[in-house]
PDB file of N, CA and C in Angstrom:
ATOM      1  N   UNK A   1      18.132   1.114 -28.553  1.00  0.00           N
ATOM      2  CA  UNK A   1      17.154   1.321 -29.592  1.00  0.00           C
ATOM      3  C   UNK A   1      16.611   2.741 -29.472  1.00  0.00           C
ATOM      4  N   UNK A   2      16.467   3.893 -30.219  1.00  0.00           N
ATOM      5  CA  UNK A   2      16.282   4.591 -30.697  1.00  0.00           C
ATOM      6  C   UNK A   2      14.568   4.684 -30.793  1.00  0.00           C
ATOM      7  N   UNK A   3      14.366   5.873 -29.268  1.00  0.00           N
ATOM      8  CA  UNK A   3      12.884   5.924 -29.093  1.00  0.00           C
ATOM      9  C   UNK A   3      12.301   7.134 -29.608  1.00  0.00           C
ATOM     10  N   UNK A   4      11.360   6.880 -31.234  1.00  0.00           N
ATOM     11  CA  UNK A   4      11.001   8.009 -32.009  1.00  0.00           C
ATOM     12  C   UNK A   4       9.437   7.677 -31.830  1.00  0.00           C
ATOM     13  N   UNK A   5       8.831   6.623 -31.461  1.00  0.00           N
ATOM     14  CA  UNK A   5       6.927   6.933 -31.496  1.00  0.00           C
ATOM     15  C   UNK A   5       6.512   7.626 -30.177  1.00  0.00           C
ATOM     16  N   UNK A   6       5.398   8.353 -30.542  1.00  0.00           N
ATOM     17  CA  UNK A   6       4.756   9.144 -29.442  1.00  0.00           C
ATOM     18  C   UNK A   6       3.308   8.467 -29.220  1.00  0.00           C
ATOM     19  N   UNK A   7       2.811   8.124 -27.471  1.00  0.00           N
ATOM     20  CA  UNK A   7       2.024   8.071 -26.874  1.00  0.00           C
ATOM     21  C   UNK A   7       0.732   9.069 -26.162  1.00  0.00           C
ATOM     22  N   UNK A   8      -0.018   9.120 -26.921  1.00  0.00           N
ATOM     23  CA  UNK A   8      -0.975  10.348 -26.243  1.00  0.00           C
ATOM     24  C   UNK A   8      -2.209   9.286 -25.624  1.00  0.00           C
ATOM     25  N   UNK A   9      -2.143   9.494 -24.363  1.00  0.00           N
ATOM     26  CA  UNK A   9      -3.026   8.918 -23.976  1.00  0.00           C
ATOM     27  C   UNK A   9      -3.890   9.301 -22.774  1.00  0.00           C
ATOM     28  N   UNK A  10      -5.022   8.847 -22.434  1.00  0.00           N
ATOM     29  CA  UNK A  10      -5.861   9.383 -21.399  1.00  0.00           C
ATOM     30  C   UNK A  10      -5.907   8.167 -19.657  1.00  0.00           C
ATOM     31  N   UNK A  11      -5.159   8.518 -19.002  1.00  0.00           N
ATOM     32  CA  UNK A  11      -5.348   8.106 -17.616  1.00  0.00           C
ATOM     33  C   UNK A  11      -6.273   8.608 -16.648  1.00  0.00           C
ATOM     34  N   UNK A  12      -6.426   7.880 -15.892  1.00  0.00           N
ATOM     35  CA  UNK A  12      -6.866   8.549 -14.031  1.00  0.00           C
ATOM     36  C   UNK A  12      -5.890   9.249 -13.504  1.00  0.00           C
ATOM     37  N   UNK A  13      -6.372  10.437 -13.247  1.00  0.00           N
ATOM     38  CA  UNK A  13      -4.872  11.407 -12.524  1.00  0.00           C
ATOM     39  C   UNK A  13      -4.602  10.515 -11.603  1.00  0.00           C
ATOM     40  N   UNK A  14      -5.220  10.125 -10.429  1.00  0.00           N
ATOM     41  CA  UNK A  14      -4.894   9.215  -9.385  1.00  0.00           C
ATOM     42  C   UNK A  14      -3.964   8.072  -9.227  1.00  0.00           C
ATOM     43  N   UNK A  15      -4.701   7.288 -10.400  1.00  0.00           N
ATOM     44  CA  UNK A  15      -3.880   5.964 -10.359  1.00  0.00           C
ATOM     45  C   UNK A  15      -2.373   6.486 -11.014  1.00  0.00           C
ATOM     46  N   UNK A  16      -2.291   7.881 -11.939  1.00  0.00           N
ATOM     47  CA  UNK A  16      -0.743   7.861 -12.668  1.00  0.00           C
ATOM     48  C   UNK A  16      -0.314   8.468 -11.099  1.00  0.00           C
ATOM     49  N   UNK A  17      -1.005   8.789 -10.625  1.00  0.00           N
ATOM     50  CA  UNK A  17      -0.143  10.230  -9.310  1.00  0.00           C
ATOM     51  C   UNK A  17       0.540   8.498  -8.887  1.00  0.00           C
ATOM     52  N   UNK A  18       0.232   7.635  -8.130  1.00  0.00           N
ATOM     53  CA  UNK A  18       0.216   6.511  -7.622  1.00  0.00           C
ATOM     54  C   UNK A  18       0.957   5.814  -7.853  1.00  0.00           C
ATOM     55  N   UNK A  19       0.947   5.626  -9.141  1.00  0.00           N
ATOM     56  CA  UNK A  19       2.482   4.884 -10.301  1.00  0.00           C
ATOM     57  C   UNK A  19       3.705   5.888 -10.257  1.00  0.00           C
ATOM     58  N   UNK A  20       3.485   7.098 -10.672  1.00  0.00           N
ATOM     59  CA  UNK A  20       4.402   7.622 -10.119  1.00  0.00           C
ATOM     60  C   UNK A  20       5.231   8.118  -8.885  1.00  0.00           C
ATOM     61  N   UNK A  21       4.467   7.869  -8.090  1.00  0.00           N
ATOM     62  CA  UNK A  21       5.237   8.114  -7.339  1.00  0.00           C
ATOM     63  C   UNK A  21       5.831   6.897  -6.553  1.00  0.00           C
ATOM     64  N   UNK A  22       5.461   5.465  -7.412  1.00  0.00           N
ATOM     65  CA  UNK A  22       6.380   4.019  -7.419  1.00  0.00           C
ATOM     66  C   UNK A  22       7.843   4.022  -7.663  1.00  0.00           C
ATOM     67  N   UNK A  23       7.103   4.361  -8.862  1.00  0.00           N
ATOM     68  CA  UNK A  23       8.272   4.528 -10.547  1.00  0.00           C
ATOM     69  C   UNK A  23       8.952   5.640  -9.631  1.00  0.00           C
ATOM     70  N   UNK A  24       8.744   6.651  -9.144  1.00  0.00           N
ATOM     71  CA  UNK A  24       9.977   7.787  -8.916  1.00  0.00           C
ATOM     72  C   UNK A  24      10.974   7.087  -7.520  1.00  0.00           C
ATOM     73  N   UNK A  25      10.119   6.091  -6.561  1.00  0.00           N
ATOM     74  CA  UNK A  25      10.697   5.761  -5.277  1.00  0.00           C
ATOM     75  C   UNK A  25      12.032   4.263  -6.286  1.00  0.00           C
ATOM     76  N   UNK A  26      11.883   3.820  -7.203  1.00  0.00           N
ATOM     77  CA  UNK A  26      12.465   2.572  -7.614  1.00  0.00           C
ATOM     78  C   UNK A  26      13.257   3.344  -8.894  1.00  0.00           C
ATOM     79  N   UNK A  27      13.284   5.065  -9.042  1.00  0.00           N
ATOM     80  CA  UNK A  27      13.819   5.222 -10.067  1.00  0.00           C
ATOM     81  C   UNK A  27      14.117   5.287 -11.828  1.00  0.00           C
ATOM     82  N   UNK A  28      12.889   4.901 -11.561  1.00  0.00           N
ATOM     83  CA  UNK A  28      12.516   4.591 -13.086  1.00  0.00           C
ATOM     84  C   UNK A  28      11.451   5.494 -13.693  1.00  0.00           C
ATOM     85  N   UNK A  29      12.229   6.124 -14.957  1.00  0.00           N
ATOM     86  CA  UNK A  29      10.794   7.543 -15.833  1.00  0.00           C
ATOM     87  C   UNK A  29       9.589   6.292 -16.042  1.00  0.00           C
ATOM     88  N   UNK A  30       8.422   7.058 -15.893  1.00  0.00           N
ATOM     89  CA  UNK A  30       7.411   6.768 -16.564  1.00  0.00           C
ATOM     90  C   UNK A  30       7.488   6.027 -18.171  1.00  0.00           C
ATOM     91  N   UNK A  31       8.121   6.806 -18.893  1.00  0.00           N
ATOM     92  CA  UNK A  31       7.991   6.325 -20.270  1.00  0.00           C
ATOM     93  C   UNK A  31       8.749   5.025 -19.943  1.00  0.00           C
ATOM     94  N   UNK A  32       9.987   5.669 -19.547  1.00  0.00           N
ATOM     95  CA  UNK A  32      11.166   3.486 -19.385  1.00  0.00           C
ATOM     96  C   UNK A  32       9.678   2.748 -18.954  1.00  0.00           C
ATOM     97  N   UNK A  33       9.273   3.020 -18.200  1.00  0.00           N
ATOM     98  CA  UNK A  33       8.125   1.675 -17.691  1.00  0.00           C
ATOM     99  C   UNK A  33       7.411   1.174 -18.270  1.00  0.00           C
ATOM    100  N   UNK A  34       6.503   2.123 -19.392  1.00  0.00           N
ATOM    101  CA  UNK A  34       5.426   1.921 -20.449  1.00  0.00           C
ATOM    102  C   UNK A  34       6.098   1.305 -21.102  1.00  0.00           C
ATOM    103  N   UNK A  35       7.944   1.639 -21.629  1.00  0.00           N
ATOM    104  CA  UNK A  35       8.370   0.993 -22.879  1.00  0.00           C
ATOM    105  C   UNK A  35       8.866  -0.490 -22.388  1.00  0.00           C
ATOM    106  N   UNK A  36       8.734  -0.607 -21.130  1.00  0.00           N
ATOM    107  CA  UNK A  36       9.084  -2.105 -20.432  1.00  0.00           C
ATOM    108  C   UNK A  36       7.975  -2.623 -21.001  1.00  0.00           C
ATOM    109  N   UNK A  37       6.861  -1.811 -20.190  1.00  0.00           N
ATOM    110  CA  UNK A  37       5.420  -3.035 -20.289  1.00  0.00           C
ATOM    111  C   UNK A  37       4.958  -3.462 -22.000  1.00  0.00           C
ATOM    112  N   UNK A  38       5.354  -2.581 -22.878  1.00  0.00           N
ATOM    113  CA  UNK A  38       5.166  -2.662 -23.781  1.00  0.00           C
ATOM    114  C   UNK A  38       5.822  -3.791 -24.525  1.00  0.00           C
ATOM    115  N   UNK A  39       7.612  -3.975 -24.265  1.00  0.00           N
ATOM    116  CA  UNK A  39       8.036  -4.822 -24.420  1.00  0.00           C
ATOM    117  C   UNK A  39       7.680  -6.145 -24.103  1.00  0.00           C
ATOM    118  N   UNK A  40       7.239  -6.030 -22.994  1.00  0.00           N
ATOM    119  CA  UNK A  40       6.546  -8.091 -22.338  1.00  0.00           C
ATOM    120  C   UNK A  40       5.511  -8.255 -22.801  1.00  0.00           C
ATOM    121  N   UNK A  41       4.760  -7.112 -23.813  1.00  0.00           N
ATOM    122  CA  UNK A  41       3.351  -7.312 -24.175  1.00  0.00           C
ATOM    123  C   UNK A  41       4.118  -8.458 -25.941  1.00  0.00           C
ATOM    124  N   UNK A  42       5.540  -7.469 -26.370  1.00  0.00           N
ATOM    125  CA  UNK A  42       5.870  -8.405 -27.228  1.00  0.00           C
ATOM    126  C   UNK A  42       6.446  -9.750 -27.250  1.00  0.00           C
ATOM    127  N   UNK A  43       7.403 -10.038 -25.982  1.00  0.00           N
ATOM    128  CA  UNK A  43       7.932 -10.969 -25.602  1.00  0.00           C
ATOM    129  C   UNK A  43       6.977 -12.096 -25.059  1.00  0.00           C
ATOM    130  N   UNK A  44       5.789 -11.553 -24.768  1.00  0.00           N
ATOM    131  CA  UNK A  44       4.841 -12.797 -23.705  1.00  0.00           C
ATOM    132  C   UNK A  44       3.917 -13.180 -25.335  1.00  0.00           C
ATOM    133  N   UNK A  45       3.555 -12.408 -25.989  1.00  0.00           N
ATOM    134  CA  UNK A  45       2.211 -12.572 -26.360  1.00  0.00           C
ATOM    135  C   UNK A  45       1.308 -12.422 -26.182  1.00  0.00           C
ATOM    136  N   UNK A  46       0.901 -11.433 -25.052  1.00  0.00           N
ATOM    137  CA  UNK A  46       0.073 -11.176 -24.185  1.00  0.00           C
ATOM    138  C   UNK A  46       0.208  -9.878 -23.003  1.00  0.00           C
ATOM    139  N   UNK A  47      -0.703  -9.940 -22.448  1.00  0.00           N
ATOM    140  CA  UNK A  47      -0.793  -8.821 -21.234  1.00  0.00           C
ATOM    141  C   UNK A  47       0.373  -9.762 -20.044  1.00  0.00           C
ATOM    142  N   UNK A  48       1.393  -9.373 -19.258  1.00  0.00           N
ATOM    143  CA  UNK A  48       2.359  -9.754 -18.902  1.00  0.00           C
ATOM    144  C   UNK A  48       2.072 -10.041 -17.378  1.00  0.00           C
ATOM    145  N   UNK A  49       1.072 -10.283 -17.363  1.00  0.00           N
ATOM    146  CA  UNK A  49       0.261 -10.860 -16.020  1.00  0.00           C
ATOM    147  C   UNK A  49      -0.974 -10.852 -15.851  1.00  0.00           C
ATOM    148  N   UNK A  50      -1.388 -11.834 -14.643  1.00  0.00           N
ATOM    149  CA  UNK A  50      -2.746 -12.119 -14.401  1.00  0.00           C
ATOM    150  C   UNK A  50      -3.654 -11.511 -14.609  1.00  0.00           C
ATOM    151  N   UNK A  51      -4.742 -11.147 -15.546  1.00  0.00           N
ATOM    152  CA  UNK A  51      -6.180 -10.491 -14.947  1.00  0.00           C
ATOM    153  C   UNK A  51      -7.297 -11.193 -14.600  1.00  0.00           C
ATOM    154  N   UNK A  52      -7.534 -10.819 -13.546  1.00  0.00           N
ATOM    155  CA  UNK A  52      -8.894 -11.582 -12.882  1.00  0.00           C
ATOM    156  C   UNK A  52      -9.539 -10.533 -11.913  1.00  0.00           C
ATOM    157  N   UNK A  53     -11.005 -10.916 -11.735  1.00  0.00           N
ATOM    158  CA  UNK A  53     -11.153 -10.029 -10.617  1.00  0.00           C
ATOM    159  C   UNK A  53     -10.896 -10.485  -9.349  1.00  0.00           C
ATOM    160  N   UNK A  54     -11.020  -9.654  -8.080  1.00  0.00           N
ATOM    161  CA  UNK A  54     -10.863  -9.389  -7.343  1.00  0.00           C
ATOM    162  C   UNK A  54     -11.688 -11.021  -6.337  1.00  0.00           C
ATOM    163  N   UNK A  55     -10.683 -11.282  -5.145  1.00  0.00           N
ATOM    164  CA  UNK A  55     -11.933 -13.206  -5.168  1.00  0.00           C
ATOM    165  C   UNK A  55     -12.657 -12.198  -3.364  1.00  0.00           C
ATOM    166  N   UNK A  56     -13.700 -11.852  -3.276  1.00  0.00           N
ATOM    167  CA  UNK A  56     -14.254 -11.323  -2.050  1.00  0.00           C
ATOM    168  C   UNK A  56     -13.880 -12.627  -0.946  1.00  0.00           C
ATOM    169  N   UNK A  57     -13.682 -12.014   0.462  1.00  0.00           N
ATOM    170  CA  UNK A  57     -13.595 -13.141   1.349  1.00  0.00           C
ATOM    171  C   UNK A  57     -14.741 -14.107   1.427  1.00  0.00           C
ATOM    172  N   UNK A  58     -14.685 -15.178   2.007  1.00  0.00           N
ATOM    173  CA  UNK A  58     -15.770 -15.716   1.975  1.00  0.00           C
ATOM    174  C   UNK A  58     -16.587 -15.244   2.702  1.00  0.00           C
ATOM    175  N   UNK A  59     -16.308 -14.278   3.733  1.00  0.00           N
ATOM    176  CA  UNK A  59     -17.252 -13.896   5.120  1.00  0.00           C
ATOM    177  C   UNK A  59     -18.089 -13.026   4.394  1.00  0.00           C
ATOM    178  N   UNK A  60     -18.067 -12.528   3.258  1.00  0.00           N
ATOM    179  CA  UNK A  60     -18.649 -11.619   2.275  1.00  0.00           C
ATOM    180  C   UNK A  60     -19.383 -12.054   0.782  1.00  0.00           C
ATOM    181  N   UNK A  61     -19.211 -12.738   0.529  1.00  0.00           N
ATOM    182  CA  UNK A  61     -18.968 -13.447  -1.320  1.00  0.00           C
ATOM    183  C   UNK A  61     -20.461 -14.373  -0.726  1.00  0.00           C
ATOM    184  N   UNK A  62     -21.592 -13.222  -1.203  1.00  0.00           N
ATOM    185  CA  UNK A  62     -22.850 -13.922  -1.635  1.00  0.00           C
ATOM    186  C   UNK A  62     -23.289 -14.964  -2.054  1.00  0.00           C
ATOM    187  N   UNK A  63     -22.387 -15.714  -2.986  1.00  0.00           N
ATOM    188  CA  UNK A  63     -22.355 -16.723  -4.227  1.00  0.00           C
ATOM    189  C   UNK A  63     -22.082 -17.932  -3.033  1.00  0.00           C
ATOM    190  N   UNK A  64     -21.661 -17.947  -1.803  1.00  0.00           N
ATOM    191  CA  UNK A  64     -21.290 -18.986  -0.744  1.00  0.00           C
ATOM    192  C   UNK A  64     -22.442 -18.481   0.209  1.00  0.00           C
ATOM    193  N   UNK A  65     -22.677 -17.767   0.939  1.00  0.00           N
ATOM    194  CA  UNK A  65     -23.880 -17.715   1.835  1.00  0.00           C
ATOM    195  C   UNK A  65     -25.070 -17.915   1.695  1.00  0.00           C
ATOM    196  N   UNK A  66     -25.533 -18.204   2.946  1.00  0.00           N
ATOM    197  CA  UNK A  66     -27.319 -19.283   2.955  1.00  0.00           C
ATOM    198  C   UNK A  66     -28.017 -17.704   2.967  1.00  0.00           C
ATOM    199  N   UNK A  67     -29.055 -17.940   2.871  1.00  0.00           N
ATOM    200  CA  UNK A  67     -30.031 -16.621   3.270  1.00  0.00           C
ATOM    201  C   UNK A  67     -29.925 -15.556   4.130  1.00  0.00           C
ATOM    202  N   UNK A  68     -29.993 -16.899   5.202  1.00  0.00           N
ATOM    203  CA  UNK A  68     -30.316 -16.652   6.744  1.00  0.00           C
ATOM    204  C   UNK A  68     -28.627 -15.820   6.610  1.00  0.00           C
ATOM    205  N   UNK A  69     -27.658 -16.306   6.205  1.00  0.00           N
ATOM    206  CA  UNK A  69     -26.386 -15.370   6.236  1.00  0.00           C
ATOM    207  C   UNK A  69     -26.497 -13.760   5.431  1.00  0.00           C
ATOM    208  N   UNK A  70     -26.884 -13.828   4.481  1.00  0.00           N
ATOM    209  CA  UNK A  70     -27.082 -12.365   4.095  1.00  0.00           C
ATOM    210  C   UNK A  70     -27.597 -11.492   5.068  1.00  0.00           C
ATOM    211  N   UNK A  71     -28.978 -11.925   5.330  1.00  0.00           N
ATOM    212  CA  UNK A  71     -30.148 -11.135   6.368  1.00  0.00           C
ATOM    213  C   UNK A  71     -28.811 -10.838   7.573  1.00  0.00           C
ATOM    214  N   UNK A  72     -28.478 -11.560   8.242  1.00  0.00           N
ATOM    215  CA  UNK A  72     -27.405 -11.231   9.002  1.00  0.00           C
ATOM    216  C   UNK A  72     -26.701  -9.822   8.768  1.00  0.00           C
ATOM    217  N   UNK A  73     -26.016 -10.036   7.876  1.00  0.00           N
ATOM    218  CA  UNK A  73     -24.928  -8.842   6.939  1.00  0.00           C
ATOM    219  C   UNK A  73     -25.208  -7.992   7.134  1.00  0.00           C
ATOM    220  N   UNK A  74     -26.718  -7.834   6.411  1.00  0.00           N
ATOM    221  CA  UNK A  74     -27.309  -7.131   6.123  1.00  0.00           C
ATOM    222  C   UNK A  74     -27.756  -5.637   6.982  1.00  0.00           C
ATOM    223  N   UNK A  75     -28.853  -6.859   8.284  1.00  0.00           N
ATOM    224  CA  UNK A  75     -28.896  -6.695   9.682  1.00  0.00           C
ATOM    225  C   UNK A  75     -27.806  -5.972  10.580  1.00  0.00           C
ATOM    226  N   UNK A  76     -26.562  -6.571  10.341  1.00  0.00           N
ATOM    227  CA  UNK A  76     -25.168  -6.047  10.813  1.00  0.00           C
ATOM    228  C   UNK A  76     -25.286  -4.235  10.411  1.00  0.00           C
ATOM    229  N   UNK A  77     -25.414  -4.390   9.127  1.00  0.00           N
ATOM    230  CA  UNK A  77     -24.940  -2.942   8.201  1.00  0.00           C
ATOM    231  C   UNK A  77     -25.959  -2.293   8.716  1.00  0.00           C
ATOM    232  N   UNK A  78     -27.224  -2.300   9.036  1.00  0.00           N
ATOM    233  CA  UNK A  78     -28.458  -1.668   8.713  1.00  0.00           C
ATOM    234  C   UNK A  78     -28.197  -0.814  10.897  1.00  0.00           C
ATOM    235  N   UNK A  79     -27.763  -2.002  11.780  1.00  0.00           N
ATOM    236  CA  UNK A  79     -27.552  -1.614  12.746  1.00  0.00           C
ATOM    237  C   UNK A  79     -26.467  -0.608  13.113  1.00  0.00           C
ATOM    238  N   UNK A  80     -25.188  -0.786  12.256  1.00  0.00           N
ATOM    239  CA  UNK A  80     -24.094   0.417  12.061  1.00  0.00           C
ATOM    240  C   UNK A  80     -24.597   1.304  12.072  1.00  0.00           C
ATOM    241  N   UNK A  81     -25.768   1.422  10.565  1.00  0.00           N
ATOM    242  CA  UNK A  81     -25.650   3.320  10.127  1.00  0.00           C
ATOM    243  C   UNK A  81     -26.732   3.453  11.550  1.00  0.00           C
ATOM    244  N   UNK A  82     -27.318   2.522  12.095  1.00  0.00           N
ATOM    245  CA  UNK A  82     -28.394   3.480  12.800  1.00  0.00           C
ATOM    246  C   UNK A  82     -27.771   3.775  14.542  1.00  0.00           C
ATOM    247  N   UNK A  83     -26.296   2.786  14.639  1.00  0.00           N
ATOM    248  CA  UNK A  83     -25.562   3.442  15.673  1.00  0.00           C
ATOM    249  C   UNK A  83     -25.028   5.225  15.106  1.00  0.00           C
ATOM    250  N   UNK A  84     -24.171   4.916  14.061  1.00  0.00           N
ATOM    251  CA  UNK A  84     -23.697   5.919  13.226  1.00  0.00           C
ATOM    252  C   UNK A  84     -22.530   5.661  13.381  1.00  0.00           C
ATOM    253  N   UNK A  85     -22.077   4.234  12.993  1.00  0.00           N
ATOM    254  CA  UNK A  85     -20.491   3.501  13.352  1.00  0.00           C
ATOM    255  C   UNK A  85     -20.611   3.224  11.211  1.00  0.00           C
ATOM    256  N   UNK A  86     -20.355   4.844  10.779  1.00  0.00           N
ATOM    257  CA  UNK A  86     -20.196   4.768   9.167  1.00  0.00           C
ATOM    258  C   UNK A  86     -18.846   5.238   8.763  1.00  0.00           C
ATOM    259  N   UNK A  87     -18.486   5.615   7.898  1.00  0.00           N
ATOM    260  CA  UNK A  87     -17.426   6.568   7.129  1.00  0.00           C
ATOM    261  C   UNK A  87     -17.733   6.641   5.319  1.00  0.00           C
ATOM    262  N   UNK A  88     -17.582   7.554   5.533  1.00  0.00           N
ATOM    263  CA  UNK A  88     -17.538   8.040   4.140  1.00  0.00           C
ATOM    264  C   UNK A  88     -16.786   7.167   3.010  1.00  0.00           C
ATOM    265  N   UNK A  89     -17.265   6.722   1.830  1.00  0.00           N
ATOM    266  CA  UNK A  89     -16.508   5.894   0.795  1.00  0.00           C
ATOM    267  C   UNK A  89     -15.528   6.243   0.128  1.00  0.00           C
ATOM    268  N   UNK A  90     -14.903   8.089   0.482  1.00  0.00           N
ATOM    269  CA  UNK A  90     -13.547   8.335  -0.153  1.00  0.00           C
ATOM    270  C   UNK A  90     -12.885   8.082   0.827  1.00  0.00           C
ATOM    271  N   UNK A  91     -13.062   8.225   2.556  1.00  0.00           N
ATOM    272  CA  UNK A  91     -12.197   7.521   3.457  1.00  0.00           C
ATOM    273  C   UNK A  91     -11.731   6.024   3.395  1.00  0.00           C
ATOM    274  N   UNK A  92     -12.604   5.336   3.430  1.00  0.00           N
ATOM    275  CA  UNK A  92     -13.009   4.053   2.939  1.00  0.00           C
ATOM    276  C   UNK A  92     -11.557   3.567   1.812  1.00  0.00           C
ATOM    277  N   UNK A  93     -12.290   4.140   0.739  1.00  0.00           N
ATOM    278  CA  UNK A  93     -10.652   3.242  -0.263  1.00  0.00           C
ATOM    279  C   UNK A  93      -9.868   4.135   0.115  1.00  0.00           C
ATOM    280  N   UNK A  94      -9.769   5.367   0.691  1.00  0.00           N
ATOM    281  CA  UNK A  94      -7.899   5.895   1.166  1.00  0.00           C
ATOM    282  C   UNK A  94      -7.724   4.684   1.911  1.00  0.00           C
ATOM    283  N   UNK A  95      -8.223   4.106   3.294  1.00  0.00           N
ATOM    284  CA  UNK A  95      -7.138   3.534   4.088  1.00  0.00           C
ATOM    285  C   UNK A  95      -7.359   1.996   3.493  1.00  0.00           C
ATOM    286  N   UNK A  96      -7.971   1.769   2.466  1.00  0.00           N
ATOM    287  CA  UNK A  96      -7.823   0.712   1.555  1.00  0.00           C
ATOM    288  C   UNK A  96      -6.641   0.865   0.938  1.00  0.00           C
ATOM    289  N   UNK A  97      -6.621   1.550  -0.112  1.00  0.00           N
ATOM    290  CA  UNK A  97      -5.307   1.842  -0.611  1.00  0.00           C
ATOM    291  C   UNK A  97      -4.131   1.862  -0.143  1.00  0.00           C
ATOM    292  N   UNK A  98      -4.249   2.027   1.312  1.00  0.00           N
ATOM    293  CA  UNK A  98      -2.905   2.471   2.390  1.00  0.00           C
ATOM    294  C   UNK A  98      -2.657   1.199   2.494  1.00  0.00           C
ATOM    295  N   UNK A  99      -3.478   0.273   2.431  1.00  0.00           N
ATOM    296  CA  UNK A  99      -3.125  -1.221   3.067  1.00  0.00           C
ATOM    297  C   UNK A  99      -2.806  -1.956   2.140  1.00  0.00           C
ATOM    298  N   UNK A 100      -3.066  -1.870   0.455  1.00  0.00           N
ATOM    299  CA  UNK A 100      -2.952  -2.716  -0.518  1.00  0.00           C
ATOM    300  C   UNK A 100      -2.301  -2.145  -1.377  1.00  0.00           C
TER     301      UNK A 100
END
């Protein structure tokens, strides 16, 4: 099929740096991929997989802990920064990212 429409669109440099450099390790252009996803958007009827958010562990996920468990957490965190056992939140999701 004969690819004549054009896509102008606005991303996160990050997340495309990220995809691409998926898409370049499995071989596949950027556009083939969009015109994949685009395709299962026609074939499904839909977005071509799950969205949901993210389910926090339970050792974390507020919506399950007693009080007395937050204050804990809390307590925990509040004793870190005042050891100075912190890191910075762009370190933070790098070795997040590294792991997921």
């Amino acid at each position: 099929m004969e690819k004549t429409a054009t896509l102008n669109l606005r991303v996160n440099p990050s997340v495309k740096q990220r995809a691409e450099d998926v898409l370049s390790r499995l071989g596949i252009p950027m556009s083939t991929a969009i015109d994949m996803y685009l395709n299962q958007i026609s074939l499904t009827g839909g977005i071509p997989f799950s969205i949901s958010l993210p389910k926090a562990p339970q050792s974390l996920n507020m919506d399950v802990m007693s009080a007395e468990e937050i204050h804990n957490k809390l307590q925990e965190g509040y004793e870190d920064v005042k050891a100075g056992r912190v890191q910075d939140a762009a370190s933070a999701f790098a070795k997040f990212r590294e792991n997921h």
